[in-house]
Protein backbone atom coordinates (compact mmCIF):
# COMPACT_ATOMS: atom_id res chain seq x y z
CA UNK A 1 -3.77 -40.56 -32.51
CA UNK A 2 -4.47 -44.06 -32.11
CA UNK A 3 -5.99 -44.66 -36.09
CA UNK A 4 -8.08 -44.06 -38.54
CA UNK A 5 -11.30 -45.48 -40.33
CA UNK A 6 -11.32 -44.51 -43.31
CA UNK A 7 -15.47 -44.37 -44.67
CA UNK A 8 -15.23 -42.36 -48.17
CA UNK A 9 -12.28 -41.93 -50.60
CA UNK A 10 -13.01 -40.86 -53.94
CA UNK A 11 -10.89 -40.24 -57.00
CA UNK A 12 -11.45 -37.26 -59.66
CA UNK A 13 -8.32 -36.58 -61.70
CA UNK A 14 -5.45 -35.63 -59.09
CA UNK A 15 -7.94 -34.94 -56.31
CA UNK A 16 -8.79 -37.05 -53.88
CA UNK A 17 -12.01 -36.79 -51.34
CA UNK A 18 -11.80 -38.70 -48.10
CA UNK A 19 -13.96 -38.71 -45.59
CA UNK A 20 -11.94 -40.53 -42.53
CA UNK A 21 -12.99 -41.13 -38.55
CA UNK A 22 -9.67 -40.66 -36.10
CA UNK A 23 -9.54 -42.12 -32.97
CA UNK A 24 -7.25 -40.41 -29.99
CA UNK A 25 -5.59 -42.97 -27.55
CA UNK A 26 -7.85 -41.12 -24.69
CA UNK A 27 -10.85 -42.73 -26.15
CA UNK A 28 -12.30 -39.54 -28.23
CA UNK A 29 -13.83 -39.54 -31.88
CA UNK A 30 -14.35 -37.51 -34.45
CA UNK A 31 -15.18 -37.08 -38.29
CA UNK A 32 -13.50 -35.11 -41.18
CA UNK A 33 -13.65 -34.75 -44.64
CA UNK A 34 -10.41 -33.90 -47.17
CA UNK A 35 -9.61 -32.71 -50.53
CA UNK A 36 -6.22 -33.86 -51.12
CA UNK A 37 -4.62 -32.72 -54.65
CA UNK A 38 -1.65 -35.31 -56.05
CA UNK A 39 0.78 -34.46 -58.14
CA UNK A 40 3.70 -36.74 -58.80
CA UNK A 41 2.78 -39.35 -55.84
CA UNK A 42 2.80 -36.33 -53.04
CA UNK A 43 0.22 -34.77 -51.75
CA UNK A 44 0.58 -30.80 -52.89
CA UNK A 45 -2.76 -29.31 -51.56
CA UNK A 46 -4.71 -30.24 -48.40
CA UNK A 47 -9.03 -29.01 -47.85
CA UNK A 48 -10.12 -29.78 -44.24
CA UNK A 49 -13.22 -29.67 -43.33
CA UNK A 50 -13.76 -30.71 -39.75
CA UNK A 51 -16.85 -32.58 -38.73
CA UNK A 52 -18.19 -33.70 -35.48
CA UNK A 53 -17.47 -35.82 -32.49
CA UNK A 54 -18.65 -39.18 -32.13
CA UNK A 55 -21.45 -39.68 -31.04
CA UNK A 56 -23.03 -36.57 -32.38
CA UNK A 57 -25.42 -35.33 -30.02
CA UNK A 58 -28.26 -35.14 -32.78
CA UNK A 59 -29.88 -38.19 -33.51
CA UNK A 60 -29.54 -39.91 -37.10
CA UNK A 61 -31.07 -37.72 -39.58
CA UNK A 62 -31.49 -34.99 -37.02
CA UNK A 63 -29.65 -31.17 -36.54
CA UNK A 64 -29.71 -28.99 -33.36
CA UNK A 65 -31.00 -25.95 -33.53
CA UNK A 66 -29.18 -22.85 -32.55
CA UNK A 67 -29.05 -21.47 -28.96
């Protein structure tokens, strides 16, 4: 992985929502959103949902319909 870009984080009690874009060092993107639970400064609990590559193939607004 080459970084990060981080667009959301959001704090509610010891959860934490962030919704980051990574960047590979072969040029690809993507976007994914977490649920990390804290507890004493380390993180206990990980949610991933995994998003999309960017560019998504549907336009701004947009959705592709099934196949």
């Amino acid at each position: 992985m080459e970084g990060f870009d981080f667009i959301h984080t959001v704090l509610d009690g010891e959860r934490v929502f962030v919704t980051y874009e990574g960047r590979s060092n072969i040029g690809k993107r993507f976007r994914n959103t977490e649920i990390l639970t804290v507890r004493d400064g380390k993180i206990v609990e990980a949610e991933v949902y995994f998003g999309w590559t960017i560019p998504h193939e549907a336009a701004a607004g947009g959705f592709i319909a099934e196949k």
